[in-house]
Protein backbone atom coordinates (compact mmCIF):
# COMPACT_ATOMS: atom_id res chain seq x y z
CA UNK A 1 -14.05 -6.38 10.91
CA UNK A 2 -13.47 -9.94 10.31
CA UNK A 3 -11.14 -10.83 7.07
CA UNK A 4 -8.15 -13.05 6.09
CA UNK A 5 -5.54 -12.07 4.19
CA UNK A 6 -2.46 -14.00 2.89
CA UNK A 7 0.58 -13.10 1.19
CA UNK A 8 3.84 -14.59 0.31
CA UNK A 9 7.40 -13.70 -0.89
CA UNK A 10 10.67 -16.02 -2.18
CA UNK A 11 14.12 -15.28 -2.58
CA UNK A 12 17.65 -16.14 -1.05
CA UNK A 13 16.67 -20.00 -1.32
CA UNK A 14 13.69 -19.37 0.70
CA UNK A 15 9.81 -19.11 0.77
CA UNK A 16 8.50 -16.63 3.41
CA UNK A 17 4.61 -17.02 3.85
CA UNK A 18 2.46 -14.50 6.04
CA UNK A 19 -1.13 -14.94 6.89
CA UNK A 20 -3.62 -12.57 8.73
CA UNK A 21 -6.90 -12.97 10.71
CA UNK A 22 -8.93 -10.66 12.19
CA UNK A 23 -11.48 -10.39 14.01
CA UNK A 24 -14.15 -8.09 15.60
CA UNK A 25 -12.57 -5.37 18.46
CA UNK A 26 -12.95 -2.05 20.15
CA UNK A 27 -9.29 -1.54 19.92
CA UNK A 28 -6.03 -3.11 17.99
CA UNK A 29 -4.93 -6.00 19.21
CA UNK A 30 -2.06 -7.91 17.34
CA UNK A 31 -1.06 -11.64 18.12
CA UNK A 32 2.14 -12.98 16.20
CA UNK A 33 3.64 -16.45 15.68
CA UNK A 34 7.34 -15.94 14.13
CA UNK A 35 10.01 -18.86 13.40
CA UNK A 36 12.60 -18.65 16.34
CA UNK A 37 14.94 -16.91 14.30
CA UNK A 38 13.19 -13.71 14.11
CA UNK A 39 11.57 -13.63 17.54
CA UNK A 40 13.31 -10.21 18.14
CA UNK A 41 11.72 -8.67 14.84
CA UNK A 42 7.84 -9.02 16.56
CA UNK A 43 7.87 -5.30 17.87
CA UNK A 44 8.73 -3.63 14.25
CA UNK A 45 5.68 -6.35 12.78
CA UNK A 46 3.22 -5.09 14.75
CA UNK A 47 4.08 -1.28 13.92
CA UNK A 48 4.10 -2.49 10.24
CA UNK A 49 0.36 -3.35 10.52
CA UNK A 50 -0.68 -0.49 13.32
CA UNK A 51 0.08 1.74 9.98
CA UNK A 52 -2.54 0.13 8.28
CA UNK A 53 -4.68 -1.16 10.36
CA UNK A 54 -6.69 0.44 13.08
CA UNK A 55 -9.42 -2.01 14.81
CA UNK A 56 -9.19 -5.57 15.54
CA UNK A 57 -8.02 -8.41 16.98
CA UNK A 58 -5.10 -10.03 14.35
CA UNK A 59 -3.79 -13.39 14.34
CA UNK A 60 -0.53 -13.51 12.41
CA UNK A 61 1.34 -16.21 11.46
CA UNK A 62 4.84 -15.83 9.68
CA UNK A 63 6.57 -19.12 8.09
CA UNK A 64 9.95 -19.38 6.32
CA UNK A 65 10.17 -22.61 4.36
CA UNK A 66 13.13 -23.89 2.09
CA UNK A 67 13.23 -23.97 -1.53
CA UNK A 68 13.73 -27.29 -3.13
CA UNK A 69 17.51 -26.89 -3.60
CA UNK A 70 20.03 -29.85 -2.54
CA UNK A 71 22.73 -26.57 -2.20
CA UNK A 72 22.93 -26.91 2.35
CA UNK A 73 22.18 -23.59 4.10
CA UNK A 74 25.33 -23.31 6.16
CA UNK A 75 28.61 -21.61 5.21
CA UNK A 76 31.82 -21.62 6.26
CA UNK A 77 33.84 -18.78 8.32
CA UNK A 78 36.71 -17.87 6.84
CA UNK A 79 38.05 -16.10 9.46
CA UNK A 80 37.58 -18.98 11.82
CA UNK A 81 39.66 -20.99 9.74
CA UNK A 82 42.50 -18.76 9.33
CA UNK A 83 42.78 -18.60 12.59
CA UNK A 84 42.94 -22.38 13.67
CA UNK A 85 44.97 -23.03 10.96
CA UNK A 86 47.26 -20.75 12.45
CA UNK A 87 46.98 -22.10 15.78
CA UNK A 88 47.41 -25.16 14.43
CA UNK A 89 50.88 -24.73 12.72
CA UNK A 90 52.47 -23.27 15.88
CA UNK A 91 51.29 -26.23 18.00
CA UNK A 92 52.23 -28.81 15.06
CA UNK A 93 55.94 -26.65 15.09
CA UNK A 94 55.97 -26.63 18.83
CA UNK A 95 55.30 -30.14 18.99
CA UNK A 96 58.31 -31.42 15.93
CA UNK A 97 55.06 -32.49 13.99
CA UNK A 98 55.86 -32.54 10.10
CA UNK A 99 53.06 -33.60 9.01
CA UNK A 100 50.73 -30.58 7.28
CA UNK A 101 47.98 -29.75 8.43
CA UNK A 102 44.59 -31.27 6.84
CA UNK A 103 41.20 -31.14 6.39
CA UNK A 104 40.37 -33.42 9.39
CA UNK A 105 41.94 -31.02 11.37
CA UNK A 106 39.98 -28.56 10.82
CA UNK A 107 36.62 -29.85 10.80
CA UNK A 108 37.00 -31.19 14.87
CA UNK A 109 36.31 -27.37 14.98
CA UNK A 110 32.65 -27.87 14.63
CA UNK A 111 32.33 -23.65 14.81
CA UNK A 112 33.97 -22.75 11.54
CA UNK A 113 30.80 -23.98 9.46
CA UNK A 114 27.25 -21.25 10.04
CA UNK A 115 23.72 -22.22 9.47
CA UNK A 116 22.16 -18.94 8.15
CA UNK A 117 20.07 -19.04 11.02
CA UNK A 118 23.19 -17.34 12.91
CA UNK A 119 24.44 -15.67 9.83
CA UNK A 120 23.23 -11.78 10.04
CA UNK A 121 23.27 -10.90 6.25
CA UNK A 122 20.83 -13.94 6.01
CA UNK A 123 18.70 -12.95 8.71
CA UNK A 124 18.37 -9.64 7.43
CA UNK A 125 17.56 -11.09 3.68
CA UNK A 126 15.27 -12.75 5.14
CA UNK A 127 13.26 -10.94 7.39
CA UNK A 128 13.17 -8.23 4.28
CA UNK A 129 11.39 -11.18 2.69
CA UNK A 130 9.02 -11.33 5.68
CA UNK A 131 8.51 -8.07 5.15
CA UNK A 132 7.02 -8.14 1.47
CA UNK A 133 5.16 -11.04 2.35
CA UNK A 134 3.50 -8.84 4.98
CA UNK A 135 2.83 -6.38 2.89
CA UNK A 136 1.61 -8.50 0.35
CA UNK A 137 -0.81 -9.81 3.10
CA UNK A 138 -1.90 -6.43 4.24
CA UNK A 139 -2.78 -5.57 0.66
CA UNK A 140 -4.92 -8.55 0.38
CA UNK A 141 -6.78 -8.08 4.00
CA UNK A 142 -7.41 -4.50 3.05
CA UNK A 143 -8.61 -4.99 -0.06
CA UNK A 144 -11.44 -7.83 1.15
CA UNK A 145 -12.21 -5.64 3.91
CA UNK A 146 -13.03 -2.52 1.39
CA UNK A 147 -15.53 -4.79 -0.56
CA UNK A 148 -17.16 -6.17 2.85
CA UNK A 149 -17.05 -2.51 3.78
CA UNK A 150 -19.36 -1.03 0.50
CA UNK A 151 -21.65 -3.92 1.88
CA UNK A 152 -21.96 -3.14 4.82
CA UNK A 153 -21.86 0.47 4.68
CA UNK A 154 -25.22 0.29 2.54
CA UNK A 155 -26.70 -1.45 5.14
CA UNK A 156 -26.08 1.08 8.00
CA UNK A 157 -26.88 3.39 5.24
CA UNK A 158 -30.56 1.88 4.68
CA UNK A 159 -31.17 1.27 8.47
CA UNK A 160 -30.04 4.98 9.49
CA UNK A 161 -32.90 5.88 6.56
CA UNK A 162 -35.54 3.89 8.79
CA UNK A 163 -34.38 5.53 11.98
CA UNK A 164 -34.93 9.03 9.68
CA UNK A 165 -38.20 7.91 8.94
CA UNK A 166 -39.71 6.88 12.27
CA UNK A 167 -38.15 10.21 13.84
CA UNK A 168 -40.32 12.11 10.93
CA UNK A 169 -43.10 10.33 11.93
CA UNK A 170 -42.61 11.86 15.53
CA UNK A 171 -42.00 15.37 14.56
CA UNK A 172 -45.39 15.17 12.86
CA UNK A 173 -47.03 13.44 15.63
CA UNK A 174 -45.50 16.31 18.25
CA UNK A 175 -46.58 19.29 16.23
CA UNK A 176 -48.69 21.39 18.00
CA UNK A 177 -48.82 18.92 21.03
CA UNK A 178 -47.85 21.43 23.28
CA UNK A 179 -50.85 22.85 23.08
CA UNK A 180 -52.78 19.88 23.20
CA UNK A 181 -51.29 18.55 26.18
CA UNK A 182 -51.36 21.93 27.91
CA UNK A 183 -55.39 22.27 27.29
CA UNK A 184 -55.74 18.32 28.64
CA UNK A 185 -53.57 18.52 31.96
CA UNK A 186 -55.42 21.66 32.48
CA UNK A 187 -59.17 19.84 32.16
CA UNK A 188 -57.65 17.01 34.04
CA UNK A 189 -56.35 19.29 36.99
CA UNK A 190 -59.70 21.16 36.97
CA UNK A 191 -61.31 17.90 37.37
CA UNK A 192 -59.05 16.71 40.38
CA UNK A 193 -59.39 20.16 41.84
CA UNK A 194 -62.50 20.97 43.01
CA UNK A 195 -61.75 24.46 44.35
CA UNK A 196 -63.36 27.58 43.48
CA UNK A 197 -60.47 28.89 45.40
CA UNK A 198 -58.14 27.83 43.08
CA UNK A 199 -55.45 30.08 41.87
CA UNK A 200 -55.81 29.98 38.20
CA UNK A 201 -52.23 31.27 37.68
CA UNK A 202 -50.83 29.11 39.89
CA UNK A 203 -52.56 26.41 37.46
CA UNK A 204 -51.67 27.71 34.58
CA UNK A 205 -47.89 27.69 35.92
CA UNK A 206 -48.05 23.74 36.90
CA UNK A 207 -49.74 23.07 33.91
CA UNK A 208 -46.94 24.99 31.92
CA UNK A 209 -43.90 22.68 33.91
CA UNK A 210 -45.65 19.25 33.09
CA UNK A 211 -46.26 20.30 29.70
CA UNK A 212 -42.96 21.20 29.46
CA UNK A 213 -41.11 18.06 30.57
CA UNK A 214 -43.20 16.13 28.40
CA UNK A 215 -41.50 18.27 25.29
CA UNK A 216 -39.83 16.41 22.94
CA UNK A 217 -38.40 18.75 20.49
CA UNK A 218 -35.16 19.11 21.81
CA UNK A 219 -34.45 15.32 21.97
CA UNK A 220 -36.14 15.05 18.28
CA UNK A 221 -33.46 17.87 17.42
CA UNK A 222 -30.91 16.26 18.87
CA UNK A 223 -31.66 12.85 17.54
CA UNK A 224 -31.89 14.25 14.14
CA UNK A 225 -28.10 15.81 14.37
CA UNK A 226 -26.92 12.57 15.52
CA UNK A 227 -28.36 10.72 12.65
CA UNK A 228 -26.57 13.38 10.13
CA UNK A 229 -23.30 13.04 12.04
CA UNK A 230 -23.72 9.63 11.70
CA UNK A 231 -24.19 9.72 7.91
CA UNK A 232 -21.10 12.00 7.28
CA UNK A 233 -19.06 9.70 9.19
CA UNK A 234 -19.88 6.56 7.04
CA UNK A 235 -18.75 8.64 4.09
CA UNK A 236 -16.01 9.89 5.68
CA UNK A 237 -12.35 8.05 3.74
CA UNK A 238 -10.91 7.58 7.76
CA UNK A 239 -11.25 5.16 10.19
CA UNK A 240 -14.66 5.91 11.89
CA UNK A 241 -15.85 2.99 14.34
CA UNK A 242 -15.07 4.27 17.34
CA UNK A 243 -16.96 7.77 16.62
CA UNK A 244 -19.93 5.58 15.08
CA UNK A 245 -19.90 3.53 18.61
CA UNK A 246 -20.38 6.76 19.82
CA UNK A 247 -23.07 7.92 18.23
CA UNK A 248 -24.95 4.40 18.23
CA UNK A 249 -24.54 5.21 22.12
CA UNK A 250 -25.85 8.47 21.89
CA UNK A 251 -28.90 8.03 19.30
CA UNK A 252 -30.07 5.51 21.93
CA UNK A 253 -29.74 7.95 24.95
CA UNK A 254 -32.32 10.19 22.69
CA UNK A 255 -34.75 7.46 21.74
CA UNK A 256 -35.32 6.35 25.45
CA UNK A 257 -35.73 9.69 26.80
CA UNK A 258 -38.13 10.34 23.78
CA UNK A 259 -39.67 7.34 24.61
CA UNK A 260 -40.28 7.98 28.57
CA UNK A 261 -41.04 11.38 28.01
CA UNK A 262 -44.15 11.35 24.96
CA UNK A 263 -46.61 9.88 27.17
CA UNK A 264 -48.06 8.90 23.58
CA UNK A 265 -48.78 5.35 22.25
CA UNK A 266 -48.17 6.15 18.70
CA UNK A 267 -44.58 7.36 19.47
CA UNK A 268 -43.85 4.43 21.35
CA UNK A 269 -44.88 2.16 18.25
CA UNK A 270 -42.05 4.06 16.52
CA UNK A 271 -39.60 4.60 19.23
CA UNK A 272 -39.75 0.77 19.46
CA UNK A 273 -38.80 0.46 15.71
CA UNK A 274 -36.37 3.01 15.45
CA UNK A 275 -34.55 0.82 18.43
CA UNK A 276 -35.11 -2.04 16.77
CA UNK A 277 -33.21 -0.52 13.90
CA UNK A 278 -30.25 0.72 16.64
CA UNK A 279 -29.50 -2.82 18.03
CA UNK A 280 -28.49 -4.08 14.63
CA UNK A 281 -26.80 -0.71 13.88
CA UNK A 282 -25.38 -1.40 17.27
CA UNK A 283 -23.88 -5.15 16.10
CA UNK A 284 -22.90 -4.26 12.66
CA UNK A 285 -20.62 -1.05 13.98
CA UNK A 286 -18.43 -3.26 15.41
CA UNK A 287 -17.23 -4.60 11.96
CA UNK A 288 -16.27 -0.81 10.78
CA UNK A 289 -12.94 0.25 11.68
């Protein structure tokens, strides 16, 4: 099902932004653009939306902007500086230097200040950041896809009806055409066959078989199951595109054999419809997850 959904998150001097697009799939397919710092965090994204999400193709993009704030976003290492300034006194003793040791001194050590690109409390503040923006995303993609889902699930809803209706219309066409076609193949055959040697239960036996493959009440049975299964799985609360593929596939099998088999212009007119119905069933399942 195609949606957007957007959602955003600030804290630790930062503005973390996440926006989703989906579009129409069989399966899940999840694309993601992070910033280069959290490259490695792509794998535990994509199970973050496989919990909610079950069908489509995603495009994700995750951005990390900085607050307006002239405060820089580097630190210093403390540790790192205890430890050239210790360095530093031994060589200055060593050397008969008695001059202290001062600022300048330090800084030629470009690797005592960190950007919090490289710091990992930051990262991790951060990326939790990511992560409510996510969520907050999620949220908002779900909840347009549950009003673009009550739309569309009243229109599967009103063509499965028409479906019901032209399959109706064939169950009363077909009752008592056994009979009917039974006592016509057998004037036709009689016809064909001039023989007064003719083995009338022999007849009435090849009559019976062609009569009998042009029976349509088990595919009308069948067709009217699918159409109930169907139903229940529209009002089902899980995810149910794949099983309506399914049974888009398998309503169609039914209608073409019904179809081949009637022999009967007036169930063609409304095999035609009902299939006219299935193709935009057919396009519009592909939006259900």
């Amino acid at each position: 099902m195609t949606g957007f959904g957007r959602g955003e998150a600030a804290g630790n001097g930062l503005n973390a932004t996440v926006e989703i697009k989906t579009l129409n799939s069989r399966f899940l397919d999840v694309s993601i653009r992070l910033p280069q710092q959290l490259q490695q965090k792509e794998l535990e994204l994509k199970e973050l939306f496989q919990k909610s999400i079950k069908r489509g193709k995603l495009n994700v993009s995750v951005n990390l902007t900085q607050q307006d704030s002239t405060e820089p976003r580097i630190k210093v290492d403390v540790d790192r500086v205890k430890s050239y300034t210790k360095i530093l006194n031994e060589v200055r003793i060593a050397a008969g230097i008695e001059e202290p040791i001062n600022i300048k001194n330090l800084i030629a050590f470009g690797d005592i200040f960190i950007s919090e690109e490289e710091d990992e409390d930051a990262l991790a503040k951060n990326w939790s950041l990511v992560l409510d923006a996510a969520q907050n995303a999620i949220d908002n993609l779900m909840e347009m896809r549950n009003q673009e889902g009550g739309q569309l699930k009243n229109d599967l809803l009103s063509r499965i009806s028409k479906i019901d209706e032209s399959v109706t219309q064939i169950l009363t066409i077909t009752e008592g055409r056994a009979d009917e076609v039974r006592k016509k193949l057998h004037e036709r055959i009689s016809q064909l066959v001039e023989d007064e040697n003719l083995d009338e239960e022999r007849l009435e036996l090849e009559v019976a078989v062609l009569a009998d493959k042009m029976d349509i009440t088990e595919e009308t049975v069948r067709l009217a199951a699918h159409l109930k299964f169907f139903i229940e799985a529209i009002d089902q609360s899980e995810p149910a595109g794949r099983r309506l593929n399914f049974l888009t596939q398998e309503i169609n099998r039914e209608l073409n054999t019904i179809g081949s088999k009637a022999n009967d212009s007036v169930i063609a007119h409304h095999v035609v419809r009902a299939k006219e119905m299935l193709e935009q069933i057919r396009e519009q399942v592909q939006n259900v997850e």
